[in-house]
Protein backbone atom coordinates (compact mmCIF):
# COMPACT_ATOMS: atom_id res chain seq x y z
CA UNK A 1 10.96 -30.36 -24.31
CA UNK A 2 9.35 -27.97 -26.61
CA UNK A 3 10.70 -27.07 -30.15
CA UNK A 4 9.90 -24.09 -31.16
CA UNK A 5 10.76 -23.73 -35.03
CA UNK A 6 9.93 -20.89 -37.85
CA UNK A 7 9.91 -22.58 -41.23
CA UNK A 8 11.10 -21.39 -44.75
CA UNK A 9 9.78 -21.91 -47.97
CA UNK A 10 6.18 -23.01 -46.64
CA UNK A 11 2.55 -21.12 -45.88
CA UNK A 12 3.09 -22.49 -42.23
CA UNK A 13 4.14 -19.31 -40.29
CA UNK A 14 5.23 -21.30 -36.95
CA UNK A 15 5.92 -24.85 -34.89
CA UNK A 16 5.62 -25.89 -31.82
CA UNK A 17 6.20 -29.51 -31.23
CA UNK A 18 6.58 -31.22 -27.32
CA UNK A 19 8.48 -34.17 -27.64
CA UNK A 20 9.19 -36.36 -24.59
CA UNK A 21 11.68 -39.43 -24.10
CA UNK A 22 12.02 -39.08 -28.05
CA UNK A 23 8.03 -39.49 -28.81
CA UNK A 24 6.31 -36.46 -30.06
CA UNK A 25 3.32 -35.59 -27.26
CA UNK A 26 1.79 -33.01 -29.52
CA UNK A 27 2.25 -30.78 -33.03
CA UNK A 28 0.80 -26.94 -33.43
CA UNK A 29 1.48 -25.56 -36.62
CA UNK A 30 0.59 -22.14 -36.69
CA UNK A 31 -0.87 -20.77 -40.68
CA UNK A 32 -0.90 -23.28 -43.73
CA UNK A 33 -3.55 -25.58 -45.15
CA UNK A 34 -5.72 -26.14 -41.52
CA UNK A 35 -7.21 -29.79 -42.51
CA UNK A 36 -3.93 -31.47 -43.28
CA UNK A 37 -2.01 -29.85 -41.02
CA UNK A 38 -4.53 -30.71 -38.16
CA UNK A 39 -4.81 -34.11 -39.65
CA UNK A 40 -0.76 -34.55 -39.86
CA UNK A 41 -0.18 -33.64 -36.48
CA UNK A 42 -3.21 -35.93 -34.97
CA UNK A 43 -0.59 -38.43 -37.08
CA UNK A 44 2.51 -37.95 -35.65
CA UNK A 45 1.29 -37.91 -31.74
CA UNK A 46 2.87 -40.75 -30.06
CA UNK A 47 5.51 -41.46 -33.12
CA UNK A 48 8.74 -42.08 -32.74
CA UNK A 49 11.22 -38.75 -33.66
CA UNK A 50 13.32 -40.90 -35.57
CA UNK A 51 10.59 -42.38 -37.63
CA UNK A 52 8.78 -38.99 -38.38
CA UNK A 53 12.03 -37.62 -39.59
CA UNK A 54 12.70 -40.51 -41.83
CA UNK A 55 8.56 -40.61 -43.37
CA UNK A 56 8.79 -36.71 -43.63
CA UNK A 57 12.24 -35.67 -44.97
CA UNK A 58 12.42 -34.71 -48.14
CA UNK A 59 8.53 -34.27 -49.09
CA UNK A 60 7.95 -31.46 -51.41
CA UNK A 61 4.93 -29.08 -52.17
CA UNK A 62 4.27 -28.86 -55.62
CA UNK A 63 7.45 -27.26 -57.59
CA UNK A 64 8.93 -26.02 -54.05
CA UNK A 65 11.87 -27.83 -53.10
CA UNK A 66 10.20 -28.03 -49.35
CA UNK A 67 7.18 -28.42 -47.75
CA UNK A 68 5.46 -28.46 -44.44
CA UNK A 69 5.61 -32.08 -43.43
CA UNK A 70 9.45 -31.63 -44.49
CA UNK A 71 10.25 -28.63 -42.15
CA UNK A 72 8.61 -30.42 -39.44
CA UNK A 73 11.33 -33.13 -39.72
CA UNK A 74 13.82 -30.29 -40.38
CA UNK A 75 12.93 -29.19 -36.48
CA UNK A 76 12.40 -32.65 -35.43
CA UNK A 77 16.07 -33.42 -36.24
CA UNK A 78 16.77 -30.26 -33.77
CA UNK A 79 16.37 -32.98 -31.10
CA UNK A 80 17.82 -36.06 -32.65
């Protein structure tokens, strides 16, 4: 299945993650800081939804009360 999510509160403009059987196939995050986005999502390929919820929940930017990893486990849990 593919998630398709907008976040709030974040640079990142727009997700698209592919999750199979409950293991995330592949992460596109459309806008926000390229490197560590690129870098996150190379991360979370093959990882458990479950366990990328529970690492990225709750992970703030700077004084935001939110932050890109966080609304990627925000859609993940769309799925859970």
């Amino acid at each position: 299945m593919t998630i398709r999510y907008t976040p709030r509160g974040v640079c990142s403009r727009a997700f698209q993650i592919q999750v199979e059987e409950g293991v995330i196939q592949d992460v596109h995050v459309e806008g926000g800081c390229d490197g560590n986005l690129k870098g996150l999502s190379s991360l979370l390929k093959g990882m458990k939804v479950e366990e990328a919820v529970s690492r990225l929940e709750g992970i703030r930017c700077g004084p935001k009360p939110t932050s890109c990893p966080d609304q990627i486990a925000q859609a993940l849990k769309t799925v859970l």
